[in-house]
N, C-alpha and C. Protein backbone atom coordinates (compact mmCIF):
# COMPACT_ATOMS: atom_id res chain seq x y z
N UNK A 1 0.82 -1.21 0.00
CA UNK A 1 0.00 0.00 0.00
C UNK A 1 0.85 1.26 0.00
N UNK A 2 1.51 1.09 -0.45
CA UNK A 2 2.98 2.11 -0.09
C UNK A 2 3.04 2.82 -1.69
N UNK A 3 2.37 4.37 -1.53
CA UNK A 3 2.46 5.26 -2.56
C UNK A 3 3.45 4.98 -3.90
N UNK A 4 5.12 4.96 -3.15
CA UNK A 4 5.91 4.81 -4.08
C UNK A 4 6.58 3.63 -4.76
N UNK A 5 5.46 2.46 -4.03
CA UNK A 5 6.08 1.06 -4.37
C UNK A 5 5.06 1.09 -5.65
N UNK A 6 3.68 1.09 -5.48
CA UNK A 6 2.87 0.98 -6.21
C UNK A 6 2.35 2.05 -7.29
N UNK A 7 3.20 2.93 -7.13
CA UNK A 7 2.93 4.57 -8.11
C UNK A 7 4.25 4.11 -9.54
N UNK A 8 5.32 3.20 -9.06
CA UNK A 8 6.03 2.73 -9.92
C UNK A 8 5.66 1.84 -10.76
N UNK A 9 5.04 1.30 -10.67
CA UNK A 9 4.68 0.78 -12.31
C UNK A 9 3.17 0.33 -12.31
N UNK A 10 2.15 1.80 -12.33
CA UNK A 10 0.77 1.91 -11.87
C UNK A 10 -0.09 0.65 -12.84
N UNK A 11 0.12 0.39 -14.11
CA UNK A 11 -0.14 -0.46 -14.81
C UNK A 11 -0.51 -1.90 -14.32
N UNK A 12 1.04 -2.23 -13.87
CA UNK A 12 1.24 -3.64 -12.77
C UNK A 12 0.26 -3.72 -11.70
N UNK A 13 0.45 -2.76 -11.47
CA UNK A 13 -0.53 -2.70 -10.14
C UNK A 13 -2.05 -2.83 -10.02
N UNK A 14 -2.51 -2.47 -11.68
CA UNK A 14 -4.06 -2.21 -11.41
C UNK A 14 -4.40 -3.65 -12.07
N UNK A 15 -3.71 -4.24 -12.97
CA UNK A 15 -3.74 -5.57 -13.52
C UNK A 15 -3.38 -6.51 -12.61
N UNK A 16 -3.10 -6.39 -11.46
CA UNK A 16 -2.50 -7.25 -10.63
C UNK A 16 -3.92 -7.50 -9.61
N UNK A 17 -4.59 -6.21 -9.27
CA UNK A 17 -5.66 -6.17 -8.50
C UNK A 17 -6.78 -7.12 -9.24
N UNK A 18 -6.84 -6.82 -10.72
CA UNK A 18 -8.07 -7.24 -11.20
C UNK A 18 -7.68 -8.73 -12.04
N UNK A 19 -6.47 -8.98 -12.30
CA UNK A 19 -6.56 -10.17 -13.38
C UNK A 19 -5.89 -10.99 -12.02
N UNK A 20 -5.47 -10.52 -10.84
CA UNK A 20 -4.74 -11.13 -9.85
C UNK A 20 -6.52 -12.21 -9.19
N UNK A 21 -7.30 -11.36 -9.04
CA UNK A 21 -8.24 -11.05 -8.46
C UNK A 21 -9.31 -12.36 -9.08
N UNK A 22 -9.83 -11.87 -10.35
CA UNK A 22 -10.27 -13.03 -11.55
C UNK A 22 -9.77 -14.19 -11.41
N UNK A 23 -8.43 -14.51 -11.44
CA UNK A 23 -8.06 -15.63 -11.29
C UNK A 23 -8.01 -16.69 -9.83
N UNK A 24 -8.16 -16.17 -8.74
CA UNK A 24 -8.30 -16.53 -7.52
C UNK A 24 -10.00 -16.55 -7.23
N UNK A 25 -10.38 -15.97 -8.01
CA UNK A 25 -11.71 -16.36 -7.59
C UNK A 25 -12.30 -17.42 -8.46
N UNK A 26 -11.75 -17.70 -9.59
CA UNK A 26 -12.35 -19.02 -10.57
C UNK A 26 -11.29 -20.06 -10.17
N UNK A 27 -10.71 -19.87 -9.35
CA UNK A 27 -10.00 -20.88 -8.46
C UNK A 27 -10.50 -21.59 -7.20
N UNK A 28 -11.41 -20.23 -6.93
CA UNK A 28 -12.04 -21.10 -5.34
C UNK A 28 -13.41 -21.16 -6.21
N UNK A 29 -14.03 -20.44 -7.10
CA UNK A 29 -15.25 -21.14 -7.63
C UNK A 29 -15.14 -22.65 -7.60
N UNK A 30 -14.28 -23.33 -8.48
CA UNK A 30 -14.05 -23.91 -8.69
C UNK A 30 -13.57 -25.24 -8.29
N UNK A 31 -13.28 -25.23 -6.85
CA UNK A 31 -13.09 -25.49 -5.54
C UNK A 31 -14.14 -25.38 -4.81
N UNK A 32 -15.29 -24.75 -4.93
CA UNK A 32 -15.90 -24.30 -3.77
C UNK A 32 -15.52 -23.94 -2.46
N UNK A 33 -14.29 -22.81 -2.58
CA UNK A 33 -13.69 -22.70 -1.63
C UNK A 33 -14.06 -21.17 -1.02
N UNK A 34 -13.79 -20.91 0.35
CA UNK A 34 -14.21 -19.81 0.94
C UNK A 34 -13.03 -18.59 0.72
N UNK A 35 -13.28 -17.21 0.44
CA UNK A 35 -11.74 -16.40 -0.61
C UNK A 35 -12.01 -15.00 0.39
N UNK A 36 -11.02 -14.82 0.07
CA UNK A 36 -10.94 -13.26 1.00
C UNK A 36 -10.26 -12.50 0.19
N UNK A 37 -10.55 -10.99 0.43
CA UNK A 37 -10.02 -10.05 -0.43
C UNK A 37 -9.19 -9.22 1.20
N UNK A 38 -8.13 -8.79 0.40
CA UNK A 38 -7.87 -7.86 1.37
C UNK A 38 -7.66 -6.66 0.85
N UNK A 39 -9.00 -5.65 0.65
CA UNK A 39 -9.17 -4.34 0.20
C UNK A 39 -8.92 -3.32 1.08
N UNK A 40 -9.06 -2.27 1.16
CA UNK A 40 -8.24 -0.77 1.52
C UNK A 40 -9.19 0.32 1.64
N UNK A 41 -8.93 1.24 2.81
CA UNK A 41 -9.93 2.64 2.84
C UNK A 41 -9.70 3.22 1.85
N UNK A 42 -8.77 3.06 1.00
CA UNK A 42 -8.52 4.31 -0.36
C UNK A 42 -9.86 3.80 -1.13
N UNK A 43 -10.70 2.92 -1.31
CA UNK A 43 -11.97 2.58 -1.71
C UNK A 43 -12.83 4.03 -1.91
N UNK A 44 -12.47 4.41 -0.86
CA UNK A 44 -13.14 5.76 -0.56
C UNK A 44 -12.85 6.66 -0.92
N UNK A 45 -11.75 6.26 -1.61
CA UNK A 45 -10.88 7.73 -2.12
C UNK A 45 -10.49 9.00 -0.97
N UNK A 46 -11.12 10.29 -1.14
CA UNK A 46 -11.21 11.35 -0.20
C UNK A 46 -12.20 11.74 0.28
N UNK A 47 -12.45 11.19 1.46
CA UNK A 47 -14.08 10.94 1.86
C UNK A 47 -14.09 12.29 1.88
N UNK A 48 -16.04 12.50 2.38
CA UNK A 48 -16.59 13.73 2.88
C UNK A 48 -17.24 13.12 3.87
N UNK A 49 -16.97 11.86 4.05
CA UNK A 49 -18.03 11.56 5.89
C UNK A 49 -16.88 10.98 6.66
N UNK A 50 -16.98 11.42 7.76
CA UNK A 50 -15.81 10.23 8.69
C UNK A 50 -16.39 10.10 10.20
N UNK A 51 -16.44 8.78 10.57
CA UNK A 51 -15.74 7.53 10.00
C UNK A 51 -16.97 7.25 8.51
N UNK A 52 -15.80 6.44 7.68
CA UNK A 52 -16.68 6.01 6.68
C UNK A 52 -17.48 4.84 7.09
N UNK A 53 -19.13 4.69 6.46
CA UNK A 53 -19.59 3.65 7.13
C UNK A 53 -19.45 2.46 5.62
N UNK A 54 -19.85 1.29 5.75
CA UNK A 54 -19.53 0.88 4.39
C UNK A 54 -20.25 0.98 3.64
N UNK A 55 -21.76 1.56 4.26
CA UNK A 55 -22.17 2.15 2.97
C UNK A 55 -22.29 3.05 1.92
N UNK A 56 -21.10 3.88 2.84
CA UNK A 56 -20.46 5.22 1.98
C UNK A 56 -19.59 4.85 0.98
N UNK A 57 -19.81 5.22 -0.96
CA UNK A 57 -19.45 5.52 -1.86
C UNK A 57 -18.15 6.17 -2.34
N UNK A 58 -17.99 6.80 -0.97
CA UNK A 58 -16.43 7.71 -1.40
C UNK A 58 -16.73 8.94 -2.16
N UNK A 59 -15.25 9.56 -2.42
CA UNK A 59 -15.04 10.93 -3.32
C UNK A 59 -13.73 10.54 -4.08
N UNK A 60 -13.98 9.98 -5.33
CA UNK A 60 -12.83 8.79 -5.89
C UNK A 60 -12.44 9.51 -7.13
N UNK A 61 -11.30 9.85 -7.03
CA UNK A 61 -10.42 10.21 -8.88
C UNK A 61 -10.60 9.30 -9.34
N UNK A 62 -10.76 8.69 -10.33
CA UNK A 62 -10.53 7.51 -11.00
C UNK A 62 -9.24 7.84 -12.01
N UNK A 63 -8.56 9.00 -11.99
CA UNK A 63 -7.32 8.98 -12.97
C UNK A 63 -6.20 9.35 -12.52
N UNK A 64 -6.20 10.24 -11.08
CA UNK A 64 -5.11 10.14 -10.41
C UNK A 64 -4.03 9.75 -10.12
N UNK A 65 -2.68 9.84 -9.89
CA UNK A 65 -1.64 8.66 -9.43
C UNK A 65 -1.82 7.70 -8.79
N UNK A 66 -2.84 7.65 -7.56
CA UNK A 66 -3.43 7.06 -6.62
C UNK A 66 -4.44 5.89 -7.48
N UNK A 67 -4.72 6.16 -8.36
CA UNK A 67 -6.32 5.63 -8.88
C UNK A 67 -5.97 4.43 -9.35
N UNK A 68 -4.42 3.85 -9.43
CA UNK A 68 -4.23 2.77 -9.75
C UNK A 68 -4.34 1.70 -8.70
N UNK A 69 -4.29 2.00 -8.04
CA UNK A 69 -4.03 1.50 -6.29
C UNK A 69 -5.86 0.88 -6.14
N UNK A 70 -6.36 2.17 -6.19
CA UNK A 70 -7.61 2.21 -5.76
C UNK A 70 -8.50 2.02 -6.26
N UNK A 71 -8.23 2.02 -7.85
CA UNK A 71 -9.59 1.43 -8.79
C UNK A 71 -9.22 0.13 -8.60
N UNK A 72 -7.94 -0.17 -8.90
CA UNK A 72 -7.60 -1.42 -8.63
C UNK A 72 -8.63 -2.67 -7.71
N UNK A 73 -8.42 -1.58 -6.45
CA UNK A 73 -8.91 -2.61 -4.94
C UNK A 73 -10.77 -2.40 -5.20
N UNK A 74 -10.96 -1.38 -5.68
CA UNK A 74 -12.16 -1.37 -6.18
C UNK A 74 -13.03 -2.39 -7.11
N UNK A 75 -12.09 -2.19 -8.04
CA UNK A 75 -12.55 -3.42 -8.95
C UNK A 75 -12.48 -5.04 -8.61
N UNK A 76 -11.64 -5.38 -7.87
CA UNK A 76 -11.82 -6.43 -7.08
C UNK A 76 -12.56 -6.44 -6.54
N UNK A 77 -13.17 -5.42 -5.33
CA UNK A 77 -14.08 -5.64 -4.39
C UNK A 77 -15.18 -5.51 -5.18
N UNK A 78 -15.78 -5.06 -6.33
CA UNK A 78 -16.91 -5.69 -7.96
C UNK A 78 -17.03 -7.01 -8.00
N UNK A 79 -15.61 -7.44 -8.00
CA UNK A 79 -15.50 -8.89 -9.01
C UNK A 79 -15.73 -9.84 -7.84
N UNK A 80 -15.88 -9.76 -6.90
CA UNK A 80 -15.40 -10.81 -5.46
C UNK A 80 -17.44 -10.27 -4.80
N UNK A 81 -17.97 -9.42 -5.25
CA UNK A 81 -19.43 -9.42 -4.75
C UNK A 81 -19.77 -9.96 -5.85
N UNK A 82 -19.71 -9.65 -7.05
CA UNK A 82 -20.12 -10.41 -8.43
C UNK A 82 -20.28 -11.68 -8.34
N UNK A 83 -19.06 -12.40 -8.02
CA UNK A 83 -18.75 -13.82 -7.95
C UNK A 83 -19.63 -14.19 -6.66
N UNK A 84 -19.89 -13.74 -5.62
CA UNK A 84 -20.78 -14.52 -4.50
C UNK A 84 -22.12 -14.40 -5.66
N UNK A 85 -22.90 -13.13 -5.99
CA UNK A 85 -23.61 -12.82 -5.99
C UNK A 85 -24.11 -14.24 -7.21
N UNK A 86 -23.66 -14.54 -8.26
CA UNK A 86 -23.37 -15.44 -9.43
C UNK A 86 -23.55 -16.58 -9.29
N UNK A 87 -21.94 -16.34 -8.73
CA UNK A 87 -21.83 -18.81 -8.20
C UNK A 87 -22.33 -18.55 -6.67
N UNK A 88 -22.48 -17.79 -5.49
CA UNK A 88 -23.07 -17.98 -4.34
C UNK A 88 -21.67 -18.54 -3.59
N UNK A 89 -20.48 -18.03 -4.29
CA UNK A 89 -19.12 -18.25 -3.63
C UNK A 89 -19.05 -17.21 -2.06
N UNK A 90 -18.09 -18.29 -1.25
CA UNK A 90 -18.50 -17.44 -0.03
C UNK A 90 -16.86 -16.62 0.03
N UNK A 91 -17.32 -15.32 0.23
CA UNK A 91 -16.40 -14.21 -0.08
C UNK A 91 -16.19 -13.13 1.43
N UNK A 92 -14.76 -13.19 1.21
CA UNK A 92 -14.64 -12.17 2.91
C UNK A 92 -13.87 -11.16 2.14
N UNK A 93 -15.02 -9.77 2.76
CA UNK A 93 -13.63 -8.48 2.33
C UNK A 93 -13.75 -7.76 3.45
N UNK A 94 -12.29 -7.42 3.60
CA UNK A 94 -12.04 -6.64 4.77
C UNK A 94 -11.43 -5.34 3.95
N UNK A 95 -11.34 -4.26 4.79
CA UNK A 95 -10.95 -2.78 3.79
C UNK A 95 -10.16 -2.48 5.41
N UNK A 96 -8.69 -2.63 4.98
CA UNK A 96 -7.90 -1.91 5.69
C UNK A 96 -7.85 -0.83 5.68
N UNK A 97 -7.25 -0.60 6.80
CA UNK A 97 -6.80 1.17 7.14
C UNK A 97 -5.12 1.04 7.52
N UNK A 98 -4.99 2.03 8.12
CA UNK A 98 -3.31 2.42 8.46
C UNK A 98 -3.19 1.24 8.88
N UNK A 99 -2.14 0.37 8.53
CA UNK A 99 -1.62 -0.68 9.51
C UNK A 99 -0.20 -0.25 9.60
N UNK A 100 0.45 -0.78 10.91
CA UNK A 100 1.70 -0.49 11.51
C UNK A 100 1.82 -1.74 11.81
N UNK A 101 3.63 -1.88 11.89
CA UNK A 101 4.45 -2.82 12.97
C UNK A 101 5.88 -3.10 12.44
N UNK A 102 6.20 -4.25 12.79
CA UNK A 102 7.76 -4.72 12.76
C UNK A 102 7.80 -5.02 11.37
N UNK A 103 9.36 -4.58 10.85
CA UNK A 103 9.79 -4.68 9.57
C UNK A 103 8.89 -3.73 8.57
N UNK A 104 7.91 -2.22 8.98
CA UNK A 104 7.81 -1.23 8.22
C UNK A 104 8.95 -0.75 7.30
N UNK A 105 8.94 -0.40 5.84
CA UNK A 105 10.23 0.18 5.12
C UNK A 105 10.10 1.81 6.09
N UNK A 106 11.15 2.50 5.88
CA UNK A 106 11.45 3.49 6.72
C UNK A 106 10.70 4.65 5.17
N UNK A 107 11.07 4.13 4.25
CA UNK A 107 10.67 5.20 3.17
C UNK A 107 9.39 4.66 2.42
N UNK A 108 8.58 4.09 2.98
CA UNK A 108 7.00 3.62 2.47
C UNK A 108 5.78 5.45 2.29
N UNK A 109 6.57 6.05 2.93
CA UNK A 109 5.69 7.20 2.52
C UNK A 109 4.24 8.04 3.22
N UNK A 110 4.35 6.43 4.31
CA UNK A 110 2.98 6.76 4.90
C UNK A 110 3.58 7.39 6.39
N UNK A 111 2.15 8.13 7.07
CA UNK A 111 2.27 8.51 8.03
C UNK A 111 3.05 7.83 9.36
N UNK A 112 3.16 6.54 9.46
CA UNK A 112 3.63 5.56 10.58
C UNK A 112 5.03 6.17 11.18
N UNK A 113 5.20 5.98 9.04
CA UNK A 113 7.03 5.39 9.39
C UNK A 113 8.09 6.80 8.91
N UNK A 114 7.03 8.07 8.46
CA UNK A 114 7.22 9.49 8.24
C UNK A 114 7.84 9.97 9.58
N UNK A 115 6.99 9.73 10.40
CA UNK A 115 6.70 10.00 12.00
C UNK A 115 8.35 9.38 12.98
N UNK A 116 8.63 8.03 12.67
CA UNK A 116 9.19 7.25 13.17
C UNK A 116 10.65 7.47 13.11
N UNK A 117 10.45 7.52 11.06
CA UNK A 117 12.07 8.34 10.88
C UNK A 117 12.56 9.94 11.16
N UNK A 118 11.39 10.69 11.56
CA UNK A 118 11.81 11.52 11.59
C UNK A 118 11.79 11.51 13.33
N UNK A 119 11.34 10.65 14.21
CA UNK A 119 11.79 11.09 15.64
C UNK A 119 12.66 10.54 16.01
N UNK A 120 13.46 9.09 15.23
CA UNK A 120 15.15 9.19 15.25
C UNK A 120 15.58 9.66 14.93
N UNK A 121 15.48 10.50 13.64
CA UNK A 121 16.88 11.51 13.79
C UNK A 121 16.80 12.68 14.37
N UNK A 122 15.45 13.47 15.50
CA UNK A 122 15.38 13.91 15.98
C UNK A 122 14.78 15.34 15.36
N UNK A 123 14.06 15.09 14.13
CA UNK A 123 13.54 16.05 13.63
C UNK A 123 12.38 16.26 14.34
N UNK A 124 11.70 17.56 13.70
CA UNK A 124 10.38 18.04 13.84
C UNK A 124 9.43 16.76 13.23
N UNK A 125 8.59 16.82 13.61
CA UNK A 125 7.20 15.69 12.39
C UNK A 125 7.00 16.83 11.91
N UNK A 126 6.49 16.00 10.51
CA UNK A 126 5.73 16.31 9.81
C UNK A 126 4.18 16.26 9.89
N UNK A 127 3.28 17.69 9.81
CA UNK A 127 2.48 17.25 10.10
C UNK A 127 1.47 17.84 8.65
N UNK A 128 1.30 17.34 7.37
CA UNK A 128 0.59 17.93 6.43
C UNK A 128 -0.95 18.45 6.92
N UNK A 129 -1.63 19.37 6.31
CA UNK A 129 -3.06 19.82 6.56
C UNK A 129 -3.10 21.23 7.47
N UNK A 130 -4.24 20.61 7.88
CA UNK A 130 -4.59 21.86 9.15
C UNK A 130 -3.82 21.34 10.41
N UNK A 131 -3.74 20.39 10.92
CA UNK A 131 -3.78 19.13 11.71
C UNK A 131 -4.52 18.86 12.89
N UNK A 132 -5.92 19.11 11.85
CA UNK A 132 -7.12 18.85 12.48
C UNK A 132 -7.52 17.38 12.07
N UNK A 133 -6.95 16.92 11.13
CA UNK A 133 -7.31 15.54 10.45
C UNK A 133 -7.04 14.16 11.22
N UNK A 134 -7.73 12.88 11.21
CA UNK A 134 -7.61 12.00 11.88
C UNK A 134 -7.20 10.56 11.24
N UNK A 135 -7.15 9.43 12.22
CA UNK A 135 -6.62 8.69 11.59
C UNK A 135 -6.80 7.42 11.99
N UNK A 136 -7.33 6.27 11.72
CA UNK A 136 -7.49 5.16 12.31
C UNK A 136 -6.29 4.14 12.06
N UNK A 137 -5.46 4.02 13.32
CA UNK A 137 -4.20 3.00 13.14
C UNK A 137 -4.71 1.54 13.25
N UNK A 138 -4.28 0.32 12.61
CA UNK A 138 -4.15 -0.87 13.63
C UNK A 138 -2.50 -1.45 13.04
N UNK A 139 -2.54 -2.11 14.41
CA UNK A 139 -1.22 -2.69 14.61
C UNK A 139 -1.35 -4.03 13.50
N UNK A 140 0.07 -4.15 12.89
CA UNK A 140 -0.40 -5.50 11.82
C UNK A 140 -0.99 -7.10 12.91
N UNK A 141 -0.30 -7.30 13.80
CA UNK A 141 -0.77 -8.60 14.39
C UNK A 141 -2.34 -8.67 15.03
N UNK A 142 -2.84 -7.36 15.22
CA UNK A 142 -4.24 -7.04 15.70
C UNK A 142 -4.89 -7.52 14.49
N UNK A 143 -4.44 -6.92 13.27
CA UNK A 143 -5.34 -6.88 11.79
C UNK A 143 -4.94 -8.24 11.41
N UNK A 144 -3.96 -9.07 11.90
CA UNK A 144 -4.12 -10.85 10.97
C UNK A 144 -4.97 -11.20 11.61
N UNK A 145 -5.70 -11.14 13.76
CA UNK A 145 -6.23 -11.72 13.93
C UNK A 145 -7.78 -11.55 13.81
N UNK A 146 -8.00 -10.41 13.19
CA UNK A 146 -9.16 -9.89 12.84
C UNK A 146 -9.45 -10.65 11.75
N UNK A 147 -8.79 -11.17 10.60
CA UNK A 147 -8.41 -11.49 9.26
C UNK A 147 -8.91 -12.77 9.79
N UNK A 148 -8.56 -13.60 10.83
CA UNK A 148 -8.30 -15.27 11.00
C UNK A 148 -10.37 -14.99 11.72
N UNK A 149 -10.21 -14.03 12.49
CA UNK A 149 -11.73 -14.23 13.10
C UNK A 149 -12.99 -14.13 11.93
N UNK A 150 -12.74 -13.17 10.66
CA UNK A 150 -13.47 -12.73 9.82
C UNK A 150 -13.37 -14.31 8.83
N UNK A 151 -12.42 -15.20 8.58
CA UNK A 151 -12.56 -15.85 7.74
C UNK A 151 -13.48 -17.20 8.68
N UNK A 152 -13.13 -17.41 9.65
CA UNK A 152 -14.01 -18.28 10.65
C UNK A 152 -15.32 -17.89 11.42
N UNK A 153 -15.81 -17.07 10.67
CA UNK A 153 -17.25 -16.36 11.09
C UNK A 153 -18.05 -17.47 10.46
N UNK A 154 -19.28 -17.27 10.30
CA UNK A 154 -20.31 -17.71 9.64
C UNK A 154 -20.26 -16.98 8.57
N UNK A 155 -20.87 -17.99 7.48
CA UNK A 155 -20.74 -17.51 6.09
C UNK A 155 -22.57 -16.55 6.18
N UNK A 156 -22.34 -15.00 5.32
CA UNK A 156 -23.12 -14.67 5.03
C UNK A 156 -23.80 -14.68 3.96
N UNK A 157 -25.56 -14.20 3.85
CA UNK A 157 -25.89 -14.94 3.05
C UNK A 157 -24.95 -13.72 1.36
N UNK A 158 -25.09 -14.27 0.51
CA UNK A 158 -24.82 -13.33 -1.12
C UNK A 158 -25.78 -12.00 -1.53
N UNK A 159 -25.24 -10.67 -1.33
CA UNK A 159 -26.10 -9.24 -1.85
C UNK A 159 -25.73 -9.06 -2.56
């Protein structure tokens, strides 16, 4: 999820979401197997409600630098309701937010590790905006076990 990993070759990235995506799901079709997506608040693009609820739509560029990232996770999260909705495949999506923890790159771009490198070397933070703006963290080992509880739920029914 890292701006400058995935802003490098935006192409890769949005074909990766959707033909990555297609193919894992006519895999567990096919299987009748239970599939999880692991989609992203950028769904939302630049909200105008917060917290977003999921039945909020977003405020989405679709051509942006960003829009590869995010149509991307978008279009998966299409193809993965499509496919329940179709074959009645049982489908888990979760839409991350900030995640943090051990082995962050120091130059990923995001707020975590902006913060982190700049209070070892003893700089000021950075703080872009007004810095009235907010932010929902989770720690990565909080978010696998959320991941392990969401795939061992009860299957819901297909919308």
């Amino acid at each position: 999820a890292s701006p400058p990993h995935y802003q490098a070759d935006p192409i890769h990235t949005f074909k990766t979401s959707v033909l990555g995506s297609l193919n894992l799901l006519e895999l567990a079709r096919q299987n009748k197997a239970k599939i999880f997506q692991a989609s992203t608040s950028e769904v939302y693009g630049d909200p105008f409600v917060h917290p977003q609820p999921e039945s909020y739509f977003g405020n989405v560029n679709t051509h942006g630098p960003r829009s590869c990232y995010d149509e991307g996770k978008r279009s998966a999260e299409t193809l993965f309701f499509d496919y329940s909705r179709t074959y009645g495949l049982d489908i888990r999506v979760a839409r991350i937010f900030n995640t943090y923890g051990r082995r962050m790159q120091p130059d990923d771009g995001r707020v975590v590790s902006n913060f982190i490198v700049q209070a070892l070397r003893g700089e000021d933070l950075t703080v872009y905006g007004s810095g009235q703006q907010t932010r929902s963290f989770c720690y990565a080992d909080d978010l696998i076990e959320g991941f392990v509880r969401l795939m061992n739920a009860p299957s819901a029914p297909a919308h």
